[in-house]
N, C-alpha and C. Protein backbone atom coordinates (compact mmCIF):
# COMPACT_ATOMS: atom_id res chain seq x y z
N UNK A 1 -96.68 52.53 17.57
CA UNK A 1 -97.12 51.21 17.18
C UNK A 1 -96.07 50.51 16.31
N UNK A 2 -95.67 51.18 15.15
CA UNK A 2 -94.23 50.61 14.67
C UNK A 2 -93.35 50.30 15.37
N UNK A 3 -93.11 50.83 16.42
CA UNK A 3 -91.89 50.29 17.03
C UNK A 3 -92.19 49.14 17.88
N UNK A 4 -93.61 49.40 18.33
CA UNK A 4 -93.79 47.80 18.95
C UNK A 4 -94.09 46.44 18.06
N UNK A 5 -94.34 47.16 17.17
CA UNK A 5 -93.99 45.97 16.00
C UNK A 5 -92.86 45.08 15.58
N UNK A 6 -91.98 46.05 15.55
CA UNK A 6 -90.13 45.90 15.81
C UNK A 6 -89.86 45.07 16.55
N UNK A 7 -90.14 45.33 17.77
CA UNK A 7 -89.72 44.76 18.93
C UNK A 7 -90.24 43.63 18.98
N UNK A 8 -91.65 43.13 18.81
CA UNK A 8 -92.20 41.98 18.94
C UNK A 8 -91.05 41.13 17.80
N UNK A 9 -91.20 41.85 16.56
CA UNK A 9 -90.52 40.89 15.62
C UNK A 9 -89.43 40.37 16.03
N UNK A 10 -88.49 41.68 16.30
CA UNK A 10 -86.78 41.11 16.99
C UNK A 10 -87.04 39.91 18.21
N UNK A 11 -88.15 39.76 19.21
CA UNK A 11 -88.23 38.36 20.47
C UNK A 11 -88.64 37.52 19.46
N UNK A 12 -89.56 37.47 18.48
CA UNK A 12 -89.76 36.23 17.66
C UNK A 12 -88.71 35.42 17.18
N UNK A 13 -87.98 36.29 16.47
CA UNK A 13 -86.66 35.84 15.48
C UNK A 13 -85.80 35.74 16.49
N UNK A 14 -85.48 35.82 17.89
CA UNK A 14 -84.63 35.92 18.87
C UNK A 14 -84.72 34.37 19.69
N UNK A 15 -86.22 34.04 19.75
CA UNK A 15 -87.09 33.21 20.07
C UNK A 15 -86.50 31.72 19.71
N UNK A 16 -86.88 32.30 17.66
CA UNK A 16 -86.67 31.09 16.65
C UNK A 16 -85.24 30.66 16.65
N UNK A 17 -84.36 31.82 16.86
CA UNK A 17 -82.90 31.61 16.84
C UNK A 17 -82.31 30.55 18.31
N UNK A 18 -82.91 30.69 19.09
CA UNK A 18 -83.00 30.02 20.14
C UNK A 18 -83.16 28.29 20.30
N UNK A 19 -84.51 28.89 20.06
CA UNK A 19 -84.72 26.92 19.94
C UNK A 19 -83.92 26.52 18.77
N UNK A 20 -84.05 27.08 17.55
CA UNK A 20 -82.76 26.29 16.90
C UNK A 20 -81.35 26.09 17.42
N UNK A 21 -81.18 26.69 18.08
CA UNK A 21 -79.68 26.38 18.80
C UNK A 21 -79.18 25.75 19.74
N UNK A 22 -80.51 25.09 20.94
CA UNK A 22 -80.90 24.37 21.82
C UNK A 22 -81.48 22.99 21.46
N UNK A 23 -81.12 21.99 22.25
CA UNK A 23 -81.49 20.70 22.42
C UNK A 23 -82.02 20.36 23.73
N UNK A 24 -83.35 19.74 23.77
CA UNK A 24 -83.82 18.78 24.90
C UNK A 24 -83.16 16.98 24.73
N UNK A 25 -82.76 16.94 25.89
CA UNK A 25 -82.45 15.74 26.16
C UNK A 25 -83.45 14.64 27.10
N UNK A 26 -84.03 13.41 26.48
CA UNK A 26 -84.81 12.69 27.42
C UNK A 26 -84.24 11.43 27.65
N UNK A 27 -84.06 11.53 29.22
CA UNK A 27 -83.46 10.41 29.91
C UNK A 27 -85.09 9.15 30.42
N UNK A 28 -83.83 8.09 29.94
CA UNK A 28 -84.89 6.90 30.85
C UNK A 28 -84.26 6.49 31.16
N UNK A 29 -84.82 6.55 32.69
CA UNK A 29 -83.69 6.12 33.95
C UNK A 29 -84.39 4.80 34.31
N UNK A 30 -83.33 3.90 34.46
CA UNK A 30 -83.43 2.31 34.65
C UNK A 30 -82.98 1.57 36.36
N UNK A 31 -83.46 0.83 37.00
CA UNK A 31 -83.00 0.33 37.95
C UNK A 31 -82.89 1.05 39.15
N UNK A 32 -84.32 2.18 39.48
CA UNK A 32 -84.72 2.50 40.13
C UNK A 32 -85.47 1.32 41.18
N UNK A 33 -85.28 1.30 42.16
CA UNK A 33 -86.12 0.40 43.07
C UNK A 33 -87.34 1.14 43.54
N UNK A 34 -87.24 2.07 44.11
CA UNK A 34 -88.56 2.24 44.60
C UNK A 34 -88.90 3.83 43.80
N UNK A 35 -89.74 4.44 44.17
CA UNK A 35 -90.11 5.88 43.73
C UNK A 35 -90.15 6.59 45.47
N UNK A 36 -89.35 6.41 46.24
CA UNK A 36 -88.69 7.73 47.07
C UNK A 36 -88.01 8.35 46.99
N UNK A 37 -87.85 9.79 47.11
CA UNK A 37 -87.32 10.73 47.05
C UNK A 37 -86.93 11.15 46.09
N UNK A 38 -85.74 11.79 45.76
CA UNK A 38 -85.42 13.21 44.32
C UNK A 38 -84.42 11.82 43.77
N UNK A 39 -84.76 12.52 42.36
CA UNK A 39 -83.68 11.79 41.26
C UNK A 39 -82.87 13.23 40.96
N UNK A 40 -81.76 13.25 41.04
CA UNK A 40 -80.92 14.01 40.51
C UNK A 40 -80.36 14.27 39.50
N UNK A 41 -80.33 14.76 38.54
CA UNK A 41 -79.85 14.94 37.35
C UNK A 41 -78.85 16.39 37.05
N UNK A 42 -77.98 15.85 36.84
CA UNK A 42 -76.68 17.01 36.79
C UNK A 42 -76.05 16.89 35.32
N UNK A 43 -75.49 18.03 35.01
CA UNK A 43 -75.43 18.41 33.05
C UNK A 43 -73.82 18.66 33.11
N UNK A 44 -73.00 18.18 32.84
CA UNK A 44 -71.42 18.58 32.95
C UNK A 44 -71.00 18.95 31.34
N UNK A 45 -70.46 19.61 30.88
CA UNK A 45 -69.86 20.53 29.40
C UNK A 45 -68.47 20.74 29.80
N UNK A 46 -67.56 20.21 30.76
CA UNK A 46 -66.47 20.19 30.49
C UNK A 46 -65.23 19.19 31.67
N UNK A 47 -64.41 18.74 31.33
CA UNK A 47 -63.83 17.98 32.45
C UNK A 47 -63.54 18.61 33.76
N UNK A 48 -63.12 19.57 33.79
CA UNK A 48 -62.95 20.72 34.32
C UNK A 48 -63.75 20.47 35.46
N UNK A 49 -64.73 21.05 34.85
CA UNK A 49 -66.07 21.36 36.02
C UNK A 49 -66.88 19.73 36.19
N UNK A 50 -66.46 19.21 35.77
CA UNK A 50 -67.19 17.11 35.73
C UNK A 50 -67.46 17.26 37.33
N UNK A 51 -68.43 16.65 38.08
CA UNK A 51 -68.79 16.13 39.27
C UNK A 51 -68.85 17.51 40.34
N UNK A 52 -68.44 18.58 39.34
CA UNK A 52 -67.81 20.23 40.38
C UNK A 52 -68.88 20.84 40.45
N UNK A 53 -69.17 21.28 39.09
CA UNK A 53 -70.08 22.27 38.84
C UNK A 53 -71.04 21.99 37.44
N UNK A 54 -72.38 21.49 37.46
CA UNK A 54 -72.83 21.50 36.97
C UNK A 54 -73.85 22.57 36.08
N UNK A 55 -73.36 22.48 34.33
CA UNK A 55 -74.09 23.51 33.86
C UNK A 55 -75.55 23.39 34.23
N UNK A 56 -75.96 22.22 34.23
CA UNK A 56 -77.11 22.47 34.86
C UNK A 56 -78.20 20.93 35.91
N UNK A 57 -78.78 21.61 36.87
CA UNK A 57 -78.79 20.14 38.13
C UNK A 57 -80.54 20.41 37.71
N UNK A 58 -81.37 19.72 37.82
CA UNK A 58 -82.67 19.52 38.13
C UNK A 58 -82.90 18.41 39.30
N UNK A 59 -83.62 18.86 40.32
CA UNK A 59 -84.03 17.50 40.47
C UNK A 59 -85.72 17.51 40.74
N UNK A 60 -86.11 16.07 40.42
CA UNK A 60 -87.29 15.58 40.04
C UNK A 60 -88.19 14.80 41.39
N UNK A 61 -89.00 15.11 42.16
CA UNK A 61 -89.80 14.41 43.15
C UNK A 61 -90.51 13.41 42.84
N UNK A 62 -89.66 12.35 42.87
CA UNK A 62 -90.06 10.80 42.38
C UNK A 62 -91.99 10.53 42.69
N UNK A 63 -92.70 10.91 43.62
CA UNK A 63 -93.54 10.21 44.30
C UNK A 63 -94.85 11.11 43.53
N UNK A 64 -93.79 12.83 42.73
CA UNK A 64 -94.84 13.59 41.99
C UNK A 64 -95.03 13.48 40.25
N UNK A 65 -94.17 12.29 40.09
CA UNK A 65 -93.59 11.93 38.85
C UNK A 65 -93.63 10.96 37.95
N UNK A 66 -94.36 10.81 37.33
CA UNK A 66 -94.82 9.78 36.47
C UNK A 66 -93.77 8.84 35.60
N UNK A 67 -93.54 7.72 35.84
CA UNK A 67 -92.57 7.22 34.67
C UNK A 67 -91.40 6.79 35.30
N UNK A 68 -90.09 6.65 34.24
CA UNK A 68 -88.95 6.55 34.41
C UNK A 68 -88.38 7.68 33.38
N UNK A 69 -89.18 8.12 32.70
CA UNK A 69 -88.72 9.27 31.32
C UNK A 69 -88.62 10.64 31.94
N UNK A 70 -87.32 11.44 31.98
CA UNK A 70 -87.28 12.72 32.57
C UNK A 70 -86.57 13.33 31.55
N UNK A 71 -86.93 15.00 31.17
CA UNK A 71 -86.13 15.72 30.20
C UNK A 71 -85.89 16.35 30.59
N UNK A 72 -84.34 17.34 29.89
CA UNK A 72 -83.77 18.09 30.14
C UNK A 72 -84.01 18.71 29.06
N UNK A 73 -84.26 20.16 29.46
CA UNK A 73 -84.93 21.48 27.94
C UNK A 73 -83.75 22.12 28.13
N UNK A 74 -83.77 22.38 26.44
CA UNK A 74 -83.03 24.24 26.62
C UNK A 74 -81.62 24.24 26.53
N UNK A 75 -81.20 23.02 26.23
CA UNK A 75 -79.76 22.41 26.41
C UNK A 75 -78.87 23.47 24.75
N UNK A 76 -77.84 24.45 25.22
CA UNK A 76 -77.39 25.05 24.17
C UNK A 76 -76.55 23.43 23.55
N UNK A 77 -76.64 23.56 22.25
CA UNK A 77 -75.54 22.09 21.49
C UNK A 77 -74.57 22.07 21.81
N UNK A 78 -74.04 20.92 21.85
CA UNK A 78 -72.57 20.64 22.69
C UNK A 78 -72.20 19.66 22.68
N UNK A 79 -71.13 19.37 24.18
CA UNK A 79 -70.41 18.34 24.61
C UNK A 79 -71.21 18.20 26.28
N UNK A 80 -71.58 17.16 26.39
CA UNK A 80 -72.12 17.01 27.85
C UNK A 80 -71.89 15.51 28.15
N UNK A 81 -71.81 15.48 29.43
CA UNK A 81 -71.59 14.09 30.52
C UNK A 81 -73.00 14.81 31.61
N UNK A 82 -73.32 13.63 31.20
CA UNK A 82 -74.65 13.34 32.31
C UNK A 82 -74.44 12.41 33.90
N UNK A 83 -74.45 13.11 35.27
CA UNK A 83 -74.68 12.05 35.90
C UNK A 83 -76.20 11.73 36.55
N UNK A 84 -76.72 10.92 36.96
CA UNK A 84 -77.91 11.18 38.08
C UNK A 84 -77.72 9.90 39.10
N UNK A 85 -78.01 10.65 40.15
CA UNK A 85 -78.55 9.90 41.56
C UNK A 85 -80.59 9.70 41.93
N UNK A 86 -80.26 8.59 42.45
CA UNK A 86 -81.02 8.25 42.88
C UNK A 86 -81.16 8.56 44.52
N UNK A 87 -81.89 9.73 44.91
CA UNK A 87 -81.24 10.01 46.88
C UNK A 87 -82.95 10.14 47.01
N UNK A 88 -82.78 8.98 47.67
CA UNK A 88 -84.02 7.90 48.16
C UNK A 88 -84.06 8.81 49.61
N UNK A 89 -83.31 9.55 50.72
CA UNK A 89 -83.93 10.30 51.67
C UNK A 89 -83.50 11.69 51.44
N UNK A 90 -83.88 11.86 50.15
CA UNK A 90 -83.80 13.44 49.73
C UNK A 90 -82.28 14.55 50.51
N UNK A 91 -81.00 13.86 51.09
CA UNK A 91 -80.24 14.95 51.83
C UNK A 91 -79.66 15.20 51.12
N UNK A 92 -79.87 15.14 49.83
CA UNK A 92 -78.61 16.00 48.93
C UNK A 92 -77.52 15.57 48.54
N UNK A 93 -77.30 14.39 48.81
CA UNK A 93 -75.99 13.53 48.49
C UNK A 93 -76.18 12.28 48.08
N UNK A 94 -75.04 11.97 47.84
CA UNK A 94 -75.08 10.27 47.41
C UNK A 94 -74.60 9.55 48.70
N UNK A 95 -75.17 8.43 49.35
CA UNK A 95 -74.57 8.11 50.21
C UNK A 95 -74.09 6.67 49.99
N UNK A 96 -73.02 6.23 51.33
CA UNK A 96 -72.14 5.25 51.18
C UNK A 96 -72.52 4.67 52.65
N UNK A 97 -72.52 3.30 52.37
CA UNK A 97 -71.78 1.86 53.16
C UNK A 97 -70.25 1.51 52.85
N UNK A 98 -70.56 0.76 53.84
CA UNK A 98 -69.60 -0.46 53.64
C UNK A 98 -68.91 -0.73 52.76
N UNK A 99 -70.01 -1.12 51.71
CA UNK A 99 -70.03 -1.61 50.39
C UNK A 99 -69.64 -0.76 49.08
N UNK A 100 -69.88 0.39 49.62
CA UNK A 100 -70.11 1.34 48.56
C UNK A 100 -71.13 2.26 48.29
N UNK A 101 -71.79 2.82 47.40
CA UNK A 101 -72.76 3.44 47.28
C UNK A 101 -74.24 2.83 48.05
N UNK A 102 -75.14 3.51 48.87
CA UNK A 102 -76.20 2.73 49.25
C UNK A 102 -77.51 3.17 48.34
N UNK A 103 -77.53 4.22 47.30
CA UNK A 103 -78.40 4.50 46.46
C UNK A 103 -77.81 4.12 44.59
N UNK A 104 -78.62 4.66 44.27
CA UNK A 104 -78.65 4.55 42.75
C UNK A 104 -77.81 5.37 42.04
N UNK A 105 -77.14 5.41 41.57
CA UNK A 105 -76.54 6.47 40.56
C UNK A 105 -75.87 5.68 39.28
N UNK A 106 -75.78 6.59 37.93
CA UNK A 106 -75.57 6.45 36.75
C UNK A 106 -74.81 7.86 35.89
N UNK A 107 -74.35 7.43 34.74
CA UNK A 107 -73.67 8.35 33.96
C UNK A 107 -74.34 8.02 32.32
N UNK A 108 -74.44 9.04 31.62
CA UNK A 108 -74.06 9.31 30.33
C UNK A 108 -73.97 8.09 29.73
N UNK A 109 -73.89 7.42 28.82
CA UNK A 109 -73.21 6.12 27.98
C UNK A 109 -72.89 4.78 28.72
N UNK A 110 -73.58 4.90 30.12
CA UNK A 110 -74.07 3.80 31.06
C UNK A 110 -72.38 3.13 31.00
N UNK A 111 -71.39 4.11 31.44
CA UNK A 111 -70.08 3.68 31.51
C UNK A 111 -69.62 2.39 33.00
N UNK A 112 -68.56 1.88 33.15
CA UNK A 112 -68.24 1.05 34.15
C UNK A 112 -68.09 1.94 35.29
N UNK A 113 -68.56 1.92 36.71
CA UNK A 113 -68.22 3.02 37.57
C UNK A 113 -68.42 2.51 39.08
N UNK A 114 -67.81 0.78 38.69
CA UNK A 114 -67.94 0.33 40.42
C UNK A 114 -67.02 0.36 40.97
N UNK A 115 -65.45 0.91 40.82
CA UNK A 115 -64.92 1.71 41.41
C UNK A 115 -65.00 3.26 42.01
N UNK A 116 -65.90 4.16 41.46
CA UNK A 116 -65.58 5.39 41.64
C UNK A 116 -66.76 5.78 40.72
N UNK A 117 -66.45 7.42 40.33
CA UNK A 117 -67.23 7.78 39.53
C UNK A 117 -66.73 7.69 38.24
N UNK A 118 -67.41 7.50 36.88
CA UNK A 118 -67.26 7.18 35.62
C UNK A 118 -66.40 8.32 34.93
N UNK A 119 -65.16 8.42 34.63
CA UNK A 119 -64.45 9.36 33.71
C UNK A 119 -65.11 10.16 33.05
N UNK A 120 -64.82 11.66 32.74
CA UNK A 120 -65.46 12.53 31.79
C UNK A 120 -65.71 11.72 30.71
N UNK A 121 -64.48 11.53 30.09
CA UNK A 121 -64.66 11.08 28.66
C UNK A 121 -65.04 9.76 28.73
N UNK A 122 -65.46 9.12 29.13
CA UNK A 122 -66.46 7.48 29.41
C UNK A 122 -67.69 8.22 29.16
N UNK A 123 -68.30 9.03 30.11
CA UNK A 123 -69.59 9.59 30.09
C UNK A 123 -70.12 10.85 29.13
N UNK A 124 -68.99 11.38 28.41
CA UNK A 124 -69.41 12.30 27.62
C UNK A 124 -70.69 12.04 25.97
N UNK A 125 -70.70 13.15 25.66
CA UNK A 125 -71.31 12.86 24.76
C UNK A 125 -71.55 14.15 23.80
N UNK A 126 -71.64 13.73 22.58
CA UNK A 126 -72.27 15.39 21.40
C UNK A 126 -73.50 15.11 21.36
N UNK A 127 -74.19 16.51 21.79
CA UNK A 127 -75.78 16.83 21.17
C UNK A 127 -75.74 17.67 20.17
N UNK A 128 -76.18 17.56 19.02
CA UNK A 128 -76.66 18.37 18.18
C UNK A 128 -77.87 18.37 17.48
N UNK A 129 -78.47 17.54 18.49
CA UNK A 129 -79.97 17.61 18.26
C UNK A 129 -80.79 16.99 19.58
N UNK A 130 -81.82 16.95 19.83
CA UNK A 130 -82.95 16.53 20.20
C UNK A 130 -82.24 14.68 20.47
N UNK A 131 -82.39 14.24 21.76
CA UNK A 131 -82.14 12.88 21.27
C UNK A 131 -82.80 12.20 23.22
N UNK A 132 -82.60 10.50 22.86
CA UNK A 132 -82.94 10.24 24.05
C UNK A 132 -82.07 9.13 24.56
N UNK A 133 -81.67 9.22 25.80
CA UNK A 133 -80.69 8.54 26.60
C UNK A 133 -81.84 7.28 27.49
N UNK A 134 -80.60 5.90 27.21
CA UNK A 134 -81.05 5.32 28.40
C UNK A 134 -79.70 5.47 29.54
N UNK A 135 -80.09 6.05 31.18
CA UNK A 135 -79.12 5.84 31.94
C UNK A 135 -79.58 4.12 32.96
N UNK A 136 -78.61 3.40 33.21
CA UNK A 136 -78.78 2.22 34.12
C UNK A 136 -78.29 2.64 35.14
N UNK A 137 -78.93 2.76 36.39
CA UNK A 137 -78.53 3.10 37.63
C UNK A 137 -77.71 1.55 38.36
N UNK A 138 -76.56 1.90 39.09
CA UNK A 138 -76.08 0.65 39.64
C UNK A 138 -76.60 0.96 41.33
């Protein structure tokens, strides 16, 4: 019984050490047109890996989803660039016209990005706490 005492204690304090060291991030995503398909949300922590490899992707089923407010939990403190899409027929990509992009997408610090995609450091940002983003989708 002592030792399961131990043990419980060490996941508590393991627990507490945790969430103190983690940040949720809540996005309100703007200039959505309709509520079809997945909003994408991708977590970038270094230039490196920007648009490559995301520390971390969620995506959200617009039509099961209340709002424009989506969070990201669990976020260790840092340096992060946020992007999200808007992929209105769910294939997994961002797609293009003519024109350019034919869906929604946005960055981090709602940077300039009607050339291309928005620079690491345009879209970056420090968390060291709990905070909430507005992204503007173009």
């Amino acid at each position: 019984m002592k030792k399961l005492t131990i043990i419980i204690g060490l996941l508590v304090a393991a627990q507490i050490a945790y969430t103190q060291n983690t940040v949720n991030i809540t996005l309100n995503v703007k200039g959505m047109l309709n509520r079809a398909g997945l909003l994408q949300v991708s977590v970038f922590n270094s230039a490196a890996n920007y648009l490559k490899e995301p520390v971390r992707s969620i995506e959200f089923k617009l039509e099961e989803h209340d709002g424009d407010q989506f969070i990201i939990e669990g976020l260790p403190k840092g340096e992060y660039a946020i992007s999200v899409v808007h992929d209105e027929n769910s294939n997994g990509e961002l797609d293009f016209g003519a024109m350019g992009p034919d869906e929604g997408y946005g960055f981090s610090n709602n940077p300039p990005a009607a050339f291309g995609p928005a620079p690491y450091n345009d879209a970056r940002l420090t968390v060291e706490e709990d905070i909430a983003l507005t992204i503007t989708l173009n």
